[in-house]
C-alpha atoms as a PDB file:
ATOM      1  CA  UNK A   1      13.168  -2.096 -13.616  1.00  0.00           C
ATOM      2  CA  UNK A   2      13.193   1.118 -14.994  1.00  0.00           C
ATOM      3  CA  UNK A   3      10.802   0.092 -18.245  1.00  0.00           C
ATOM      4  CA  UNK A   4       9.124  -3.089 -16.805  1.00  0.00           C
ATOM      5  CA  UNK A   5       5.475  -2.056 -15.836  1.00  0.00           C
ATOM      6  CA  UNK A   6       4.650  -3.479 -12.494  1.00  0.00           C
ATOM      7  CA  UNK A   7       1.056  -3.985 -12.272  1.00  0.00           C
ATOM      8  CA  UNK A   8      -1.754  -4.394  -9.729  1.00  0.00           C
ATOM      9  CA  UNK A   9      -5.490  -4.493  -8.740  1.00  0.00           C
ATOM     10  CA  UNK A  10      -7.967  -4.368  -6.315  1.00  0.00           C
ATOM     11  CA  UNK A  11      -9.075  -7.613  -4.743  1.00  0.00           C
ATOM     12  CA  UNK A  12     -12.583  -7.881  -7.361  1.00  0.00           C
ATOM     13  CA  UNK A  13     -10.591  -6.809 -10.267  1.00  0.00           C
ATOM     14  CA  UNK A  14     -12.690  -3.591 -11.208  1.00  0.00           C
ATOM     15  CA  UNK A  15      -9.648  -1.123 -10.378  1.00  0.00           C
ATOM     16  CA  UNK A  16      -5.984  -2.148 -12.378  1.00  0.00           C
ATOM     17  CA  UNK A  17      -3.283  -0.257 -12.153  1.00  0.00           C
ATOM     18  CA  UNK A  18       0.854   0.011 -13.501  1.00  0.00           C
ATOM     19  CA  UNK A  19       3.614   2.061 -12.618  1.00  0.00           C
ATOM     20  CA  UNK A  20       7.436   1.651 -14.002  1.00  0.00           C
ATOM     21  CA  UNK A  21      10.509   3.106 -13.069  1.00  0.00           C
ATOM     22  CA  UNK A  22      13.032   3.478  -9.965  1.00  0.00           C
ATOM     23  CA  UNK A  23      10.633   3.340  -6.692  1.00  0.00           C
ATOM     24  CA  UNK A  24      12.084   6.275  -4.826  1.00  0.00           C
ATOM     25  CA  UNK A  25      11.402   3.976  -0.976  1.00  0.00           C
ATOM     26  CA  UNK A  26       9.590   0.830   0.118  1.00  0.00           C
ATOM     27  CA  UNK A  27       8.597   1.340   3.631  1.00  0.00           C
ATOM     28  CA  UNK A  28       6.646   0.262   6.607  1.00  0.00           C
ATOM     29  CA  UNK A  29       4.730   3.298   7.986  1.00  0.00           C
ATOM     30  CA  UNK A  30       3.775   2.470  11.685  1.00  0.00           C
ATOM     31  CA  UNK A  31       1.791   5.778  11.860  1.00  0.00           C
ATOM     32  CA  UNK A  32      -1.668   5.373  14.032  1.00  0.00           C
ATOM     33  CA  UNK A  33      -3.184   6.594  10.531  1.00  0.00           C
ATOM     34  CA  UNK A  34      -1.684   3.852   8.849  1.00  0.00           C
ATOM     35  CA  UNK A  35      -3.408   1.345  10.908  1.00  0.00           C
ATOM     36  CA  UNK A  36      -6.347   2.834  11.200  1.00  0.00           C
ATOM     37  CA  UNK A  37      -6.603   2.599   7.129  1.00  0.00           C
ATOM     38  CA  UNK A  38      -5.084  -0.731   6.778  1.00  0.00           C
ATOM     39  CA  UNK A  39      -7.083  -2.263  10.075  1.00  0.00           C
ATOM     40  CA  UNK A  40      -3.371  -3.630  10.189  1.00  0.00           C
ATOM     41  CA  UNK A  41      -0.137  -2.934  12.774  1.00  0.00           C
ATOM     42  CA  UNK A  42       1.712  -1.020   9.648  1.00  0.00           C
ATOM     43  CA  UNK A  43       1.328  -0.175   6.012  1.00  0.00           C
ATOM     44  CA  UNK A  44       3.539  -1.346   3.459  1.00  0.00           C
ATOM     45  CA  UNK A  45       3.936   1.501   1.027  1.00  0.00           C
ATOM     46  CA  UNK A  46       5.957   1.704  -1.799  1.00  0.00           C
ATOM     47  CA  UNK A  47       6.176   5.527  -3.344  1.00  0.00           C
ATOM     48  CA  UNK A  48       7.015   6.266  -6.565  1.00  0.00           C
ATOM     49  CA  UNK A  49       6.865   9.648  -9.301  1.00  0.00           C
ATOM     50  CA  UNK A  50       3.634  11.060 -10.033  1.00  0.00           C
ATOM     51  CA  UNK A  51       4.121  10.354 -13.364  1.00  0.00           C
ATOM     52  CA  UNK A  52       5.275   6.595 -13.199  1.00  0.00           C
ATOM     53  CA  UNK A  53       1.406   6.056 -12.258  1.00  0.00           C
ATOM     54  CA  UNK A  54      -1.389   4.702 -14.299  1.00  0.00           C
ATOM     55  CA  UNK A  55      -5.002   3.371 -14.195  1.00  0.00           C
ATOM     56  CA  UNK A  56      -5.469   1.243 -16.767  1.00  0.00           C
ATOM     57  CA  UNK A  57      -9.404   0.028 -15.880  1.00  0.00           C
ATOM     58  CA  UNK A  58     -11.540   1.436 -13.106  1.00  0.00           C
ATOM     59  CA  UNK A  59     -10.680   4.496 -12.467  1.00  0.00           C
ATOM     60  CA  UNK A  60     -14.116   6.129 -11.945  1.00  0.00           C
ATOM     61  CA  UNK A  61     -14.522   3.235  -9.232  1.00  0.00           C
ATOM     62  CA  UNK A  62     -11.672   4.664  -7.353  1.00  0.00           C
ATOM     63  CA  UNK A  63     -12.603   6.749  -4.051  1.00  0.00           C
ATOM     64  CA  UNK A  64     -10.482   8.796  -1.627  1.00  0.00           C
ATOM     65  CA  UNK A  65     -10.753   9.745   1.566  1.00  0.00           C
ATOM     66  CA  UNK A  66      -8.717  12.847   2.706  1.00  0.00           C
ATOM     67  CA  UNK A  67      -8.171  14.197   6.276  1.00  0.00           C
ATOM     68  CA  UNK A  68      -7.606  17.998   5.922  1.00  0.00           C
ATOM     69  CA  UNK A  69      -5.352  18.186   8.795  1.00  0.00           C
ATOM     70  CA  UNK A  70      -2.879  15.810   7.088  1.00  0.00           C
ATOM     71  CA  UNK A  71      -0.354  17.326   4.856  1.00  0.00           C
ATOM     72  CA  UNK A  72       0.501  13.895   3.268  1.00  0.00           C
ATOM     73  CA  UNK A  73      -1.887  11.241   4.627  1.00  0.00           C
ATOM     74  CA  UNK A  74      -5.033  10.299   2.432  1.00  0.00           C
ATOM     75  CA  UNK A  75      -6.112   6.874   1.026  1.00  0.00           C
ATOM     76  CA  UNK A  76      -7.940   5.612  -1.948  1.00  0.00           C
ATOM     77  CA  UNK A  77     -10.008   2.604  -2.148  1.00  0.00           C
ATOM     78  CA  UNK A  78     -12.278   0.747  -4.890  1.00  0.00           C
ATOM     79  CA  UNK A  79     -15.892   1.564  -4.330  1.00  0.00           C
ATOM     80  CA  UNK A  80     -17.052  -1.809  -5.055  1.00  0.00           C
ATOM     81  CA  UNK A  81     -14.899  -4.157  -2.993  1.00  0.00           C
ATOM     82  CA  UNK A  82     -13.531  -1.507  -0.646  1.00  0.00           C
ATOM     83  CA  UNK A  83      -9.728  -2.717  -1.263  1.00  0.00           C
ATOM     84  CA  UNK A  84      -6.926  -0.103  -0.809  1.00  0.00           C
ATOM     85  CA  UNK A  85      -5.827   1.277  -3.909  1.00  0.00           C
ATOM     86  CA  UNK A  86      -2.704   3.854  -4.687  1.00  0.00           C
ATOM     87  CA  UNK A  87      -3.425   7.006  -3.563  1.00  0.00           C
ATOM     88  CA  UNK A  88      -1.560  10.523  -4.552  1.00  0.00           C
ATOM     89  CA  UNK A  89      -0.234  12.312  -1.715  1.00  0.00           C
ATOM     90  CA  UNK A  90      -2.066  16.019  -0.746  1.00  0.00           C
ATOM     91  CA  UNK A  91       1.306  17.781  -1.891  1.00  0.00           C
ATOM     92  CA  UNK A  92       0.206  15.448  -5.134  1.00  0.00           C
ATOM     93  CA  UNK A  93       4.670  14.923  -5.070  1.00  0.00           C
ATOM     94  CA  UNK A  94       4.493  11.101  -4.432  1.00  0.00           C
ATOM     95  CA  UNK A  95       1.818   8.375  -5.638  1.00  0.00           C
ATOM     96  CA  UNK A  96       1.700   5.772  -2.519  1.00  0.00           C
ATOM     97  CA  UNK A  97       1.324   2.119  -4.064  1.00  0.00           C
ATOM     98  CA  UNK A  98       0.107  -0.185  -1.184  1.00  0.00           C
ATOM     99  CA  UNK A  99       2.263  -2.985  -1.981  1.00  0.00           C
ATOM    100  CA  UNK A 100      -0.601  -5.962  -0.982  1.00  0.00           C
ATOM    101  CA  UNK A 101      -2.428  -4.438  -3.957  1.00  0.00           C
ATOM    102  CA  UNK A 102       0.378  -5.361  -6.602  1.00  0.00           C
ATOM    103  CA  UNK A 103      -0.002  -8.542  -8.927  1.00  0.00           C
ATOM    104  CA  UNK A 104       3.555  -8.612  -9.993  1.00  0.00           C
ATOM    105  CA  UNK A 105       7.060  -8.706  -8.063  1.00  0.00           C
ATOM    106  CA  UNK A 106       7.912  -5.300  -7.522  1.00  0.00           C
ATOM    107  CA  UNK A 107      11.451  -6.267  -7.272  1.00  0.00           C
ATOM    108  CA  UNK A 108      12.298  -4.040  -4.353  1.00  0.00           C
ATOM    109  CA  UNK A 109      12.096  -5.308  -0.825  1.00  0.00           C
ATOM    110  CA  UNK A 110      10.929  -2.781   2.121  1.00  0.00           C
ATOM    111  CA  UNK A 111      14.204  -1.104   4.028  1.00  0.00           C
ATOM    112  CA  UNK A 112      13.047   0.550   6.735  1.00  0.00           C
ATOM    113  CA  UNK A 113      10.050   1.447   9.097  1.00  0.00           C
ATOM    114  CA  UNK A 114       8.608   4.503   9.967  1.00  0.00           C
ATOM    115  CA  UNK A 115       6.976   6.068  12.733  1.00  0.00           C
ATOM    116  CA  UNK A 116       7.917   3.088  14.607  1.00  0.00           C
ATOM    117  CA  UNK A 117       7.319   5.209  18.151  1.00  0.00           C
ATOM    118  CA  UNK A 118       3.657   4.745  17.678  1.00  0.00           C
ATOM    119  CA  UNK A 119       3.376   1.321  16.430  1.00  0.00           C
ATOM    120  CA  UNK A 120       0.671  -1.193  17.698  1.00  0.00           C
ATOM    121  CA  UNK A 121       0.964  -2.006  21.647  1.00  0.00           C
ATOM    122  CA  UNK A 122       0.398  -5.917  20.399  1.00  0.00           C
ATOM    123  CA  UNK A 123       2.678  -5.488  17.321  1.00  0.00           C
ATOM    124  CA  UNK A 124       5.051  -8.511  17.648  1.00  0.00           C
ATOM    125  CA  UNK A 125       8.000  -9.310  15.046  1.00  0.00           C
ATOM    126  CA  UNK A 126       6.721 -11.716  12.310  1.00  0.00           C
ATOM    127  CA  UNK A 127      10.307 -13.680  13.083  1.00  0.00           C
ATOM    128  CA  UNK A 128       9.245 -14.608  16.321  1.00  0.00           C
ATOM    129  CA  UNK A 129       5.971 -16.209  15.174  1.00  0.00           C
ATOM    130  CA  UNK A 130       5.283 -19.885  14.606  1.00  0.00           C
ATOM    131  CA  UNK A 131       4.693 -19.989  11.171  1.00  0.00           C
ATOM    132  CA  UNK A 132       2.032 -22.277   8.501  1.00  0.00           C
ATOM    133  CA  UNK A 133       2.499 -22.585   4.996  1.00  0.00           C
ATOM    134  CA  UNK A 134      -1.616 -22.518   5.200  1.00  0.00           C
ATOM    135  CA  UNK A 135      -4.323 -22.458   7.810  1.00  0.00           C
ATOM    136  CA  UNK A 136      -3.505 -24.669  10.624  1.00  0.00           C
ATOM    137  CA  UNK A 137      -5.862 -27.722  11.506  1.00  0.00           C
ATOM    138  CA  UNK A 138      -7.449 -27.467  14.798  1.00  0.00           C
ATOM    139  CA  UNK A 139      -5.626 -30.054  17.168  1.00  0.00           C
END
């Protein structure tokens, strides 16, 4: 992977995005911040370089959102259609990619969680769900 470009967008296709290279982890963050920003029981982040980052259309539609008592934590979103978007951490060391944002196969697979401690009360194991291959009819 280390010269394919992985791309992605947000979900009205004003922001795109690529980054290339070894991802350094794909992770589930369970943090109560996490949630909060994804309106989800965990984030699925994959964190890369800095400099294995790119906007390639958009960029001025990009906001962030910062909370000053967070050392790593802040989130960036497209102004327009309010989807998550990579965001650079405070320490600016990692770039966060939230992986529902990518359009390609980032051909890593998450290997861990984090902050698992403080993950949703109603959080249940997606292997222990009845799953649909689409929405279920009403019976």
């Amino acid at each position: 992977m280390a010269d394919e470009k992985i791309k992605g967008s947000c979900l009205c296709g004003k922001v795109t995005y690529q980054f290339s290279g070894p991802t350094k982890v794909f992770q589930y963050c369970h943090c109560t911040r996490c949630q909060k920003i994804t309106g989800s029981a965990h984030a699925s982040n994959i964190i890369i370089e800095p400099d294995q980052f790119e906007w390639l259309t958009g960029e001025s539609s990009v906001g962030r959102f910062e909370l000053s008592e967070a050392k790593h934590f802040a989130s960036s979103f497209c102004t327009i259609c309010g989807s998550s978007l990579p965001w650079l951490t405070q320490s600016a060391k990692a770039m966060i990619i939230p992986a529902g944002t990518l359009d390609d196969d980032p051909k890593v697979k998450p290997i861990h969680n984090i902050f698992f401690a403080d993950k949703a009360c109603w959080f249940e194991n997606v292997n222990d769900l009845v799953k649909y291959d689409a929405l279920p009819t009403k019976k």
